[in-house]
N, C-alpha and C. Protein backbone atom coordinates (compact mmCIF):
# COMPACT_ATOMS: atom_id res chain seq x y z
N UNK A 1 140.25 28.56 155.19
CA UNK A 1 140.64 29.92 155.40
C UNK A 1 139.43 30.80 155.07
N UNK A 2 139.03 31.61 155.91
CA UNK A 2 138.33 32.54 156.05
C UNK A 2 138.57 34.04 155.23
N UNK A 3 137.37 34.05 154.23
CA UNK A 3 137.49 35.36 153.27
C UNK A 3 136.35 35.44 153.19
N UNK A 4 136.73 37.33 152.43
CA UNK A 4 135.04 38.05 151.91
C UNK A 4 135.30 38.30 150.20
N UNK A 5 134.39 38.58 149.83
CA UNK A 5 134.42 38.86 148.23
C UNK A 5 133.35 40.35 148.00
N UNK A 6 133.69 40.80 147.43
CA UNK A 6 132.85 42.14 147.57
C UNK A 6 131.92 41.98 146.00
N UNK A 7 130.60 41.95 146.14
CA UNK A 7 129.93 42.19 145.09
C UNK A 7 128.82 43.20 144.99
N UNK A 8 129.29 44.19 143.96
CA UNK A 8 127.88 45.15 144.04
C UNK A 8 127.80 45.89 145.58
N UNK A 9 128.70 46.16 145.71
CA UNK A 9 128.72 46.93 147.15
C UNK A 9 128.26 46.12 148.43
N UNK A 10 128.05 45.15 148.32
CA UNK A 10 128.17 43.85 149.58
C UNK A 10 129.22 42.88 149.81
N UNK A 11 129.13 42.67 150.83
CA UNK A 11 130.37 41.85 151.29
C UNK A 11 129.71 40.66 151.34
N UNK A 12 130.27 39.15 151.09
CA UNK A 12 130.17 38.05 150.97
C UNK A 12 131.28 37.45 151.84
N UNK A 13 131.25 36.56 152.65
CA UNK A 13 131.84 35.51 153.27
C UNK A 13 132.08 34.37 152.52
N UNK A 14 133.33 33.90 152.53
CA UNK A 14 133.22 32.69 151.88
C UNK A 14 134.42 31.47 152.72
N UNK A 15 134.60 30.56 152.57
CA UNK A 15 135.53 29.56 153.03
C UNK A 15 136.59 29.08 151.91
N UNK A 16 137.79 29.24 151.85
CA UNK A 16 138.92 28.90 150.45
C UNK A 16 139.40 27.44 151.33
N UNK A 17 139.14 26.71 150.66
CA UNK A 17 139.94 25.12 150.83
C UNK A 17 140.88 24.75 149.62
N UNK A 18 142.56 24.47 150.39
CA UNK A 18 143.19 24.12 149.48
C UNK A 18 143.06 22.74 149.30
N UNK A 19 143.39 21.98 148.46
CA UNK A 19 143.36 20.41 149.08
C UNK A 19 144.20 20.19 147.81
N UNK A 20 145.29 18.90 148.36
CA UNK A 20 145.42 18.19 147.58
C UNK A 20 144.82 17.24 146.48
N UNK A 21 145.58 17.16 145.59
CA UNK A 21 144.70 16.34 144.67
C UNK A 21 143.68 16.32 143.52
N UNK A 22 143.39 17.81 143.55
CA UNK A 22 142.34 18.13 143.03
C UNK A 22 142.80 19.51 141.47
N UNK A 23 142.03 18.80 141.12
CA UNK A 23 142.76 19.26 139.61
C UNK A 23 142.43 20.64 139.14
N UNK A 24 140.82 21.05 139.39
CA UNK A 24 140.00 22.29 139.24
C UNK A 24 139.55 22.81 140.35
N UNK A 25 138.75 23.76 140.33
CA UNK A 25 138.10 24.90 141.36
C UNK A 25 137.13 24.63 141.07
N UNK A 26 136.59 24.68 142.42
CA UNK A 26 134.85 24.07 142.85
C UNK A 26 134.50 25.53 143.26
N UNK A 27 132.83 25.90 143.23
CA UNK A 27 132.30 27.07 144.44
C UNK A 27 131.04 26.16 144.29
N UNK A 28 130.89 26.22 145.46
CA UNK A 28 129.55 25.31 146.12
C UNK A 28 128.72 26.58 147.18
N UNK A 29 127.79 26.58 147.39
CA UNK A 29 126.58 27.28 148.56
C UNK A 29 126.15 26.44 149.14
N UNK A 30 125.99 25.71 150.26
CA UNK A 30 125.12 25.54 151.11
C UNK A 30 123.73 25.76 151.21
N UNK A 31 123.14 25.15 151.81
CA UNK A 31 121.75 25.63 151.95
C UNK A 31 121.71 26.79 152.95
N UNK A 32 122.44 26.85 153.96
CA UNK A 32 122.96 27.97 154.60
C UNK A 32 123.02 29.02 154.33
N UNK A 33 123.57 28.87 153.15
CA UNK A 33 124.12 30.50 152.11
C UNK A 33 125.70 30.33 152.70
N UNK A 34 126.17 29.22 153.16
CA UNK A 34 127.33 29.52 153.23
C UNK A 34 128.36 29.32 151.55
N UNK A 35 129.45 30.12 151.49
CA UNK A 35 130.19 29.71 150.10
C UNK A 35 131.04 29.03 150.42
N UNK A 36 131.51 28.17 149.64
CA UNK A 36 132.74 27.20 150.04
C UNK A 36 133.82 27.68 148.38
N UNK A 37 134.98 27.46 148.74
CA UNK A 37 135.49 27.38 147.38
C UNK A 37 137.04 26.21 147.94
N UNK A 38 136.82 25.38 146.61
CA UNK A 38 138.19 24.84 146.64
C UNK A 38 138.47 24.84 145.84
N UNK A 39 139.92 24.73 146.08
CA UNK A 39 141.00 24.67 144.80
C UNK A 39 141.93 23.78 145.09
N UNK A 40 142.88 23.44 143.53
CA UNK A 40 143.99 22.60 144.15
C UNK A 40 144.80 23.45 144.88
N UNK A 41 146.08 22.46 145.82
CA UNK A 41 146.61 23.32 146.91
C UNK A 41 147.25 24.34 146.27
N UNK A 42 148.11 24.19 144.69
CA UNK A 42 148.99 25.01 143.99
C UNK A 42 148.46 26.03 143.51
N UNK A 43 147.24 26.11 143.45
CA UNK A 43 146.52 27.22 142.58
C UNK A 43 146.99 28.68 143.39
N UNK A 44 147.65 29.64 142.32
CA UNK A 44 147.74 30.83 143.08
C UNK A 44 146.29 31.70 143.33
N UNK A 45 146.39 32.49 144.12
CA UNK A 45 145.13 33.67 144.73
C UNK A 45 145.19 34.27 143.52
N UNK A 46 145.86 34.45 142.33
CA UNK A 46 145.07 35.53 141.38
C UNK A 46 143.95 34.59 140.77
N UNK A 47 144.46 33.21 140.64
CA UNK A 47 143.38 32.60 139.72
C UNK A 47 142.19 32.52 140.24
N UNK A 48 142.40 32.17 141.86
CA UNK A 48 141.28 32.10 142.64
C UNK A 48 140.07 33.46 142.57
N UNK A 49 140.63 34.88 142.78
CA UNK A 49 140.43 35.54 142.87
C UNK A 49 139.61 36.32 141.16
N UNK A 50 140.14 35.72 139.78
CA UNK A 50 139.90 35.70 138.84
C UNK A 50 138.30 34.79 138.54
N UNK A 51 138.77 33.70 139.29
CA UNK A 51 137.18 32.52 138.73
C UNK A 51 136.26 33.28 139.89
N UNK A 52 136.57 33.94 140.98
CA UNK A 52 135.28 34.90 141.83
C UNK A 52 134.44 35.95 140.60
N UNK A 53 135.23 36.35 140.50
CA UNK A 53 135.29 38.13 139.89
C UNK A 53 134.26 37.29 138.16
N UNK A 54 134.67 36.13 137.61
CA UNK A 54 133.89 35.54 136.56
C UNK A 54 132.35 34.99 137.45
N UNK A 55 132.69 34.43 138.65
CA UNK A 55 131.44 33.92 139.28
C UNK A 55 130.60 34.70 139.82
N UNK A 56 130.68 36.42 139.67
CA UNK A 56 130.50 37.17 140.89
C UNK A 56 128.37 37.42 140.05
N UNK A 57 128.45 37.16 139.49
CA UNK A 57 126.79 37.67 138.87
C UNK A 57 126.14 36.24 139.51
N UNK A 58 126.40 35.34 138.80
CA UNK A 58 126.03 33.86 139.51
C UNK A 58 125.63 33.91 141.08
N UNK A 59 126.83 34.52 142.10
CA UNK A 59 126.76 34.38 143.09
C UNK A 59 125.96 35.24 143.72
N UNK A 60 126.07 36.41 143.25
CA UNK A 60 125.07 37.93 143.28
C UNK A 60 123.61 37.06 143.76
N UNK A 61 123.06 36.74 142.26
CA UNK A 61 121.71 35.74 141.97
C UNK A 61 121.28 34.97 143.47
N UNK A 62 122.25 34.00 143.91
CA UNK A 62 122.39 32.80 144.39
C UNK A 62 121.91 33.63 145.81
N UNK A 63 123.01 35.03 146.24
CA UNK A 63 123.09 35.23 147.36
C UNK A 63 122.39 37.12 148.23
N UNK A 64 122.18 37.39 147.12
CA UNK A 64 121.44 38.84 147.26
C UNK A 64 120.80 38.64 148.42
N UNK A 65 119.47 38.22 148.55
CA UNK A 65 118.71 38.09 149.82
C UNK A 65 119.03 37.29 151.07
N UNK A 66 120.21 36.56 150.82
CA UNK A 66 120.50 35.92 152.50
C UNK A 66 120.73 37.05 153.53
N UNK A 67 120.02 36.42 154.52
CA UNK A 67 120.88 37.55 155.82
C UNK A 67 121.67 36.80 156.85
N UNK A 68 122.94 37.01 156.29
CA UNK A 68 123.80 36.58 156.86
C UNK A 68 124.03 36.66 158.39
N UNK A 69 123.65 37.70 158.88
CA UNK A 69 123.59 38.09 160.12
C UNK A 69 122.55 37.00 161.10
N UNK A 70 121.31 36.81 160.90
CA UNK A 70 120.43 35.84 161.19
C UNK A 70 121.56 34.38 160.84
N UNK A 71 121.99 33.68 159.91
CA UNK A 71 122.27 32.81 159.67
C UNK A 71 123.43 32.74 160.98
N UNK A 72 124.23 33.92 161.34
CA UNK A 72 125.71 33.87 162.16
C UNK A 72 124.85 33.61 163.57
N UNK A 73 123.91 34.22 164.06
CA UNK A 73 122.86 34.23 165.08
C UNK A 73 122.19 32.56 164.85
N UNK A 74 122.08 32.08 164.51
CA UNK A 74 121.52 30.84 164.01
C UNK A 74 122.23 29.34 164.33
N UNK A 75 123.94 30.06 163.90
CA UNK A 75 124.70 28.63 164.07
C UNK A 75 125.45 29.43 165.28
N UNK A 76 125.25 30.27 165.98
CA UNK A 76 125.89 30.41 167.24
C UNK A 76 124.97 29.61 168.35
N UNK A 77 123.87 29.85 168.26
CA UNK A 77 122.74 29.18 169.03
C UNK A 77 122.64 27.64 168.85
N UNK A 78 123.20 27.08 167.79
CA UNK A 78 123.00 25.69 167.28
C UNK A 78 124.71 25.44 168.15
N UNK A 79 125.87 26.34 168.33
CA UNK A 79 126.91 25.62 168.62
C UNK A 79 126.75 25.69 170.35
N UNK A 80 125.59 26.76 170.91
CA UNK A 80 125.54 26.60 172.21
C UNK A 80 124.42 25.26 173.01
N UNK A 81 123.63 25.60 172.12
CA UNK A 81 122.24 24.29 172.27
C UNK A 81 123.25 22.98 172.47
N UNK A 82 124.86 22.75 170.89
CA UNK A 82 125.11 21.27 171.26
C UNK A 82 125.89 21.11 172.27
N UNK A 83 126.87 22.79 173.08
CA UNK A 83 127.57 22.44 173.99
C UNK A 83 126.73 22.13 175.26
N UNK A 84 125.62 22.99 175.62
CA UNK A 84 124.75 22.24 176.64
C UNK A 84 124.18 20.92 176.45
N UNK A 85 123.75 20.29 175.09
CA UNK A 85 123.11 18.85 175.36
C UNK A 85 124.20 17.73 174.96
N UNK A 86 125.38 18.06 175.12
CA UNK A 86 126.06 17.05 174.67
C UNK A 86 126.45 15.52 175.27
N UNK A 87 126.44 15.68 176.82
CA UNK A 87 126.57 15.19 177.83
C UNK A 87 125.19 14.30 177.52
N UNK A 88 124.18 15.07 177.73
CA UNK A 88 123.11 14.06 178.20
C UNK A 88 122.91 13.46 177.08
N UNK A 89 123.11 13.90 176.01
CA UNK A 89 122.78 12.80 174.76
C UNK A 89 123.86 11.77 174.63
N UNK A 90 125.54 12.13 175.33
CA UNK A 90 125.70 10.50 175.00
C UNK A 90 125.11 9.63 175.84
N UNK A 91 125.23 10.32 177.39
CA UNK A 91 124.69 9.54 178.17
C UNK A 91 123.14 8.31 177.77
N UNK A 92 122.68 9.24 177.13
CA UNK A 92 121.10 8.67 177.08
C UNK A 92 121.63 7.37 175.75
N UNK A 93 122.37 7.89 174.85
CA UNK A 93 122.46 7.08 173.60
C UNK A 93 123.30 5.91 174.33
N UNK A 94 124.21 5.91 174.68
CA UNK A 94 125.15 4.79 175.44
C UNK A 94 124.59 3.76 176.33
N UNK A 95 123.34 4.27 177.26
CA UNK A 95 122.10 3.78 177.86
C UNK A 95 121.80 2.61 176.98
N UNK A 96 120.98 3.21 175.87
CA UNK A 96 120.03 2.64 175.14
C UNK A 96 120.98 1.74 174.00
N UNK A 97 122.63 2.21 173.78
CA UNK A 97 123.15 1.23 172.82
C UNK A 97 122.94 -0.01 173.79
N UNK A 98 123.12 -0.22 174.62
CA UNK A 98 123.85 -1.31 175.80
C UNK A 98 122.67 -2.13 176.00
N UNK A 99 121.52 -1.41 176.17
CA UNK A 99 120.50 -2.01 175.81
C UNK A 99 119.95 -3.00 174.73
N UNK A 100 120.14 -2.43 173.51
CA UNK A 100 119.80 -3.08 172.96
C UNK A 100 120.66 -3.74 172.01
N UNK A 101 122.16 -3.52 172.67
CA UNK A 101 123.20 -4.40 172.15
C UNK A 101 123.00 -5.63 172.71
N UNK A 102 122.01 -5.81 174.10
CA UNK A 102 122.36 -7.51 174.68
C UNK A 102 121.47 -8.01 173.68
N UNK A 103 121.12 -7.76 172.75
CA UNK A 103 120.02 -8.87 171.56
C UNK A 103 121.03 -9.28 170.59
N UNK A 104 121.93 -7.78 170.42
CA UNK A 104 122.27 -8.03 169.19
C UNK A 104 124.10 -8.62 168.93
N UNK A 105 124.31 -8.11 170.08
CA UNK A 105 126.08 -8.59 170.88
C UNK A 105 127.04 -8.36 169.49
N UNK A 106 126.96 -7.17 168.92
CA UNK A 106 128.10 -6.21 168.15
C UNK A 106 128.77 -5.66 168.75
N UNK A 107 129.94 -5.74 168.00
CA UNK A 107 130.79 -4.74 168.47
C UNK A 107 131.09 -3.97 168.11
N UNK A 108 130.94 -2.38 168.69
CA UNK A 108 131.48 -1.14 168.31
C UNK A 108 132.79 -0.37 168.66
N UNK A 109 133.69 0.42 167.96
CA UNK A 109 134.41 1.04 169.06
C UNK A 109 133.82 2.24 169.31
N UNK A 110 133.79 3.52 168.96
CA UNK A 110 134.08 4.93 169.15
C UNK A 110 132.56 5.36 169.13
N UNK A 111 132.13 6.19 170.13
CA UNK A 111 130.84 6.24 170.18
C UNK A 111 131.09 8.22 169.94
N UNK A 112 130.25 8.84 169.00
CA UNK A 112 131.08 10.05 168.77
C UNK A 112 129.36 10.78 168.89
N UNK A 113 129.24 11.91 169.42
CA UNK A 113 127.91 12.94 169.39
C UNK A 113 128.36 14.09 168.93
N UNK A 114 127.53 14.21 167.90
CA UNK A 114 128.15 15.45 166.93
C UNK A 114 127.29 16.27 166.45
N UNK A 115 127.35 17.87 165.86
CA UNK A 115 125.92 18.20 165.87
C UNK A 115 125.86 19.00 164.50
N UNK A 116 124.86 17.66 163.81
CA UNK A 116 124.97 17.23 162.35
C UNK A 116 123.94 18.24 161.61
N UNK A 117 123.87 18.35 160.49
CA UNK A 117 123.21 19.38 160.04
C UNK A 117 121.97 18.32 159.56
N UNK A 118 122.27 17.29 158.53
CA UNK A 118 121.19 16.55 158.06
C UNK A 118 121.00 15.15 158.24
N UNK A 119 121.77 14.61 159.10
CA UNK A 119 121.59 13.26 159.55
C UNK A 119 121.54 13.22 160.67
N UNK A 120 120.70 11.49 161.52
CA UNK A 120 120.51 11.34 162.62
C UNK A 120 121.68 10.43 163.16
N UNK A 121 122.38 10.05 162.31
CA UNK A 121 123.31 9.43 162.39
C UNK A 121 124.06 8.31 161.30
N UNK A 122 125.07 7.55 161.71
CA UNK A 122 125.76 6.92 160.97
C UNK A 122 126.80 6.00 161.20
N UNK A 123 127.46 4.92 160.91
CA UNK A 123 128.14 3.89 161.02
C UNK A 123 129.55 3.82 160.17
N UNK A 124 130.60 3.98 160.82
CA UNK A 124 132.04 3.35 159.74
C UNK A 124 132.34 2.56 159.41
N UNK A 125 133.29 2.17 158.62
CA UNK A 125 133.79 0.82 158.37
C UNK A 125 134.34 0.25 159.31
N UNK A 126 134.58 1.32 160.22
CA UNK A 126 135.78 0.91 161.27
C UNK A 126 135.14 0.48 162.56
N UNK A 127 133.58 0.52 162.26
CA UNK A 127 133.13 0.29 163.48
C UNK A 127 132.54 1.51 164.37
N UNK A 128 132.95 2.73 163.99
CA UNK A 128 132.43 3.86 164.94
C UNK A 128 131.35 4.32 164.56
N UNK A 129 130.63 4.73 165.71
CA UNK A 129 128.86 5.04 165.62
C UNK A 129 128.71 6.24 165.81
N UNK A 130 128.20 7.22 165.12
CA UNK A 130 128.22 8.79 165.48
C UNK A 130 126.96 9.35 165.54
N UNK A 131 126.57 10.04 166.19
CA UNK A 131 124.67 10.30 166.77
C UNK A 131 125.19 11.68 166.64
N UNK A 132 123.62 12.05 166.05
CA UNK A 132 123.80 13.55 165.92
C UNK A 132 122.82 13.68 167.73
N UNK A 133 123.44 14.86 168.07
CA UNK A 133 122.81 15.26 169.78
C UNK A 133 121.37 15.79 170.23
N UNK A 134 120.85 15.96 168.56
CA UNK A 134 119.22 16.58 168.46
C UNK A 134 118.40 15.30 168.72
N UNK A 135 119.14 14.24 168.37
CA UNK A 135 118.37 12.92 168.58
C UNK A 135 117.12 12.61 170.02
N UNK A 136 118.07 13.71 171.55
CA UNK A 136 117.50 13.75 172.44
C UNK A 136 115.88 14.05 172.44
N UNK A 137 115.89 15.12 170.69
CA UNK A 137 114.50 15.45 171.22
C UNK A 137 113.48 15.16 170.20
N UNK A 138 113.82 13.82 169.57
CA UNK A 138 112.73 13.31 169.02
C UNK A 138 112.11 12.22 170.10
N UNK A 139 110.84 11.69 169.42
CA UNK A 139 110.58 10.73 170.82
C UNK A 139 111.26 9.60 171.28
N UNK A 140 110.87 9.27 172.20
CA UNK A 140 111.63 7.62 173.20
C UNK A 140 111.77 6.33 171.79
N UNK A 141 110.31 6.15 170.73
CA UNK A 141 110.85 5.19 169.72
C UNK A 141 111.78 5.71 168.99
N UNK A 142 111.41 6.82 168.31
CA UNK A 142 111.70 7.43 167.20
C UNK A 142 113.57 7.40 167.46
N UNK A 143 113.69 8.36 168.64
CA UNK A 143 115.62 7.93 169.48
C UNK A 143 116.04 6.38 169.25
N UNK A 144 114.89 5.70 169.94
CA UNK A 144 115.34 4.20 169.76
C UNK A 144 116.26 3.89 168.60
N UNK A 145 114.87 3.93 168.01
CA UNK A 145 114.84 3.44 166.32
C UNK A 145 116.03 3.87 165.40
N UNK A 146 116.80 4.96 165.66
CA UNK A 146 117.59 5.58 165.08
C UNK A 146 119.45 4.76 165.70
N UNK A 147 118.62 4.52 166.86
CA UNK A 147 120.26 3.77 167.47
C UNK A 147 120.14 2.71 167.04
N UNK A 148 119.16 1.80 166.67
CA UNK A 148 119.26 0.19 166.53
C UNK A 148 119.61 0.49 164.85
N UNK A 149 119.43 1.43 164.51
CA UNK A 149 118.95 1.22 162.75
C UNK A 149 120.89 1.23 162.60
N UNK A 150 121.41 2.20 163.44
CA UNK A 150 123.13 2.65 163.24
C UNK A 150 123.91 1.24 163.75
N UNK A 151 123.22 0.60 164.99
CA UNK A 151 123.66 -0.76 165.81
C UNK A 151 123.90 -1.71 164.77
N UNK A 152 122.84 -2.17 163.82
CA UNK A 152 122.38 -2.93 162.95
C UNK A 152 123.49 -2.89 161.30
N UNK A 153 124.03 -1.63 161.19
CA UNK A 153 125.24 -1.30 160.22
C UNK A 153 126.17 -1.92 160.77
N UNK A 154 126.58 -1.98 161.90
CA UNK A 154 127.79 -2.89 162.11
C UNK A 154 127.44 -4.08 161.89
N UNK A 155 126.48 -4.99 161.34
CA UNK A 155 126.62 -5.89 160.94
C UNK A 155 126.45 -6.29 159.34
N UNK A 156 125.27 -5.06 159.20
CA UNK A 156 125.34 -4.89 157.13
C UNK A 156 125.32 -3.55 157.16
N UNK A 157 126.29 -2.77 156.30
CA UNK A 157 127.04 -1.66 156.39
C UNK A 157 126.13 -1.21 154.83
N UNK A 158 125.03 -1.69 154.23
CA UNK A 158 124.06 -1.02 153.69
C UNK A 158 122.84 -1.31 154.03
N UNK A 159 121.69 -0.88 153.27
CA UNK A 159 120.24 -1.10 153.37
C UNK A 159 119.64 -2.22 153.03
N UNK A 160 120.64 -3.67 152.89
CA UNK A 160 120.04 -4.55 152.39
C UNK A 160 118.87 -5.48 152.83
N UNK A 161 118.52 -6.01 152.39
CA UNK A 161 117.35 -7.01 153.16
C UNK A 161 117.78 -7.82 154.17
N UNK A 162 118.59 -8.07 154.22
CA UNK A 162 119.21 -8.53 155.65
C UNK A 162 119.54 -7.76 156.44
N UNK A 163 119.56 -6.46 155.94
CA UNK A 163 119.75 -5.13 157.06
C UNK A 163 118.53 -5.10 157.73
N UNK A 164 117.16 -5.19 156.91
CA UNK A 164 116.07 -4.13 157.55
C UNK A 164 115.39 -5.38 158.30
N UNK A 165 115.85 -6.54 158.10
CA UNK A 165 115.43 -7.64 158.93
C UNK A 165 116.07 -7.87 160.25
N UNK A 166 117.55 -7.14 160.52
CA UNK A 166 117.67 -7.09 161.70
C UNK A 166 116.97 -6.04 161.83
N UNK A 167 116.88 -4.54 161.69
CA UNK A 167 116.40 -3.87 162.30
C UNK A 167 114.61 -4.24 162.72
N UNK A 168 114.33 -5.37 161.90
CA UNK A 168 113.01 -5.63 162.57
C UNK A 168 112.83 -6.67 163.65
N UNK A 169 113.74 -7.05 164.41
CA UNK A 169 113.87 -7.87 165.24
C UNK A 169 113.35 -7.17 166.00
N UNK A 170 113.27 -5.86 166.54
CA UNK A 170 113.17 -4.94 167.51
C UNK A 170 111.71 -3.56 167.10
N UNK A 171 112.15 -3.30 165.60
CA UNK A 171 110.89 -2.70 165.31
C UNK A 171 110.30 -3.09 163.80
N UNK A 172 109.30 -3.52 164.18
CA UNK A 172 108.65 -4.39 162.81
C UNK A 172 107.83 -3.12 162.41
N UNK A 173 107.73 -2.25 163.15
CA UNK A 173 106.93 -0.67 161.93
C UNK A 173 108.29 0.01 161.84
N UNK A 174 109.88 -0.45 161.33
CA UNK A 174 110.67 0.33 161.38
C UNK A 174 110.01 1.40 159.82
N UNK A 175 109.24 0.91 158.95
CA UNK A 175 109.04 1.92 157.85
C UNK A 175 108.39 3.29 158.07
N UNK A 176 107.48 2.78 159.20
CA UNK A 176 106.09 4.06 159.42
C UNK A 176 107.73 5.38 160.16
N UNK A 177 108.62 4.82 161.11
CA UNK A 177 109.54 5.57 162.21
C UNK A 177 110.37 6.29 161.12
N UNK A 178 110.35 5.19 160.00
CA UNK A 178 111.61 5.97 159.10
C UNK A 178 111.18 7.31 158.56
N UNK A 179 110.24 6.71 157.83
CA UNK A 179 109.35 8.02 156.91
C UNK A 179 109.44 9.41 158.34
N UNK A 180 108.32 9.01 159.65
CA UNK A 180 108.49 9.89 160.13
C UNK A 180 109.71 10.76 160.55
N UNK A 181 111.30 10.16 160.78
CA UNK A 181 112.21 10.66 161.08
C UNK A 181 112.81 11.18 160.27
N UNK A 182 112.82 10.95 159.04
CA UNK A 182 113.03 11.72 157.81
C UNK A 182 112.58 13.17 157.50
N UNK A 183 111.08 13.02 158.11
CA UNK A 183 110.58 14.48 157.87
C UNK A 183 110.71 15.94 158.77
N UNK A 184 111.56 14.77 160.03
CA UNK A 184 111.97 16.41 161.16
C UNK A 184 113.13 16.88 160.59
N UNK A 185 114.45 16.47 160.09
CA UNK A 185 115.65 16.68 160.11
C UNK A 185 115.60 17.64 158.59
């Protein structure tokens, strides 16, 4: 649910999550400058509204200089960029799984393109493979490298040495690709 908090004569945006289960009240920032707050689901709005009004100097600190406006301009452009490349990035990723699934003959189900803030991607328990859609515009290895490294979790679902040995079936400099793909995202 969508709210503002007024501090010092500025308005603040923030996100209220109820959730089950949860015993205390969280406020988290983003690197964004976005605020998040949760609470348990029972917690009434005065308390909520009470731990703001205690958090409000903290948050002041935290959030004085964001410009929110740039940031709203920022992830509008990031939600239009993924509705135009969405298509061609599964296309291209689905290409290249199939590819280099005939080495490795896993099975996946759910092939998902999503448009991730800090990962290139990732693997479930359940088998589903999810590619972030920016992937299109790193290079031809670097794309590769990122699908075989997610391919390769469906068979060790961590980083173990039997992980990075499949992934070297295919790229034996997977370390030099990693480091580098680490440093765009």
């Amino acid at each position: 649910m969508r709210k503002e908090i007024k501090i010092k004569d500025k308005i603040f945006p923030y996100t209220l999550k109820k959730r089950r289960g949860m015993r205390c009240m969280r406020l988290s920032i983003n690197s964004l400058g976005k605020v998040t707050i949760s609470a348990p689901k029972w917690y009434p709005i005065y308390l909520i509204n009470k731990f703001l009004e205690q958090k409000s100097e903290w948050l002041w600190d935290k959030l004085k200089d964001v410009d929110f406006f740039f940031l709203d301009q920022r992830e509008k452009e990031s939600v239009e960029n993924y509705k135009r490349d969405k298509k061609l990035a599964r296309k291209i990723i689905l290409e290249r799984l199939e590819f280099f699934n005939r080495r490795y003959n896993f099975r996946y189900k759910r092939v998902a393109i999503k448009n991730q803030k800090t990962c290139w991607g990732s693997c479930s328990q359940k088998g589903n493979l999810n590619f972030n859609y920016k992937i299109i515009n790193l290079e031809d290895t670097e794309r590769d490298y990122v699908i075989v490294h997610e391919l390769c979790h469906l068979k060790e679902l961590n980083h173990s040495s039997r992980f990075w040995k499949l992934v070297a079936e295919i790229f034996p400099d997977y370390k030099k690709l990693r480091k580098n793909i680490k440093k765009i995202i």
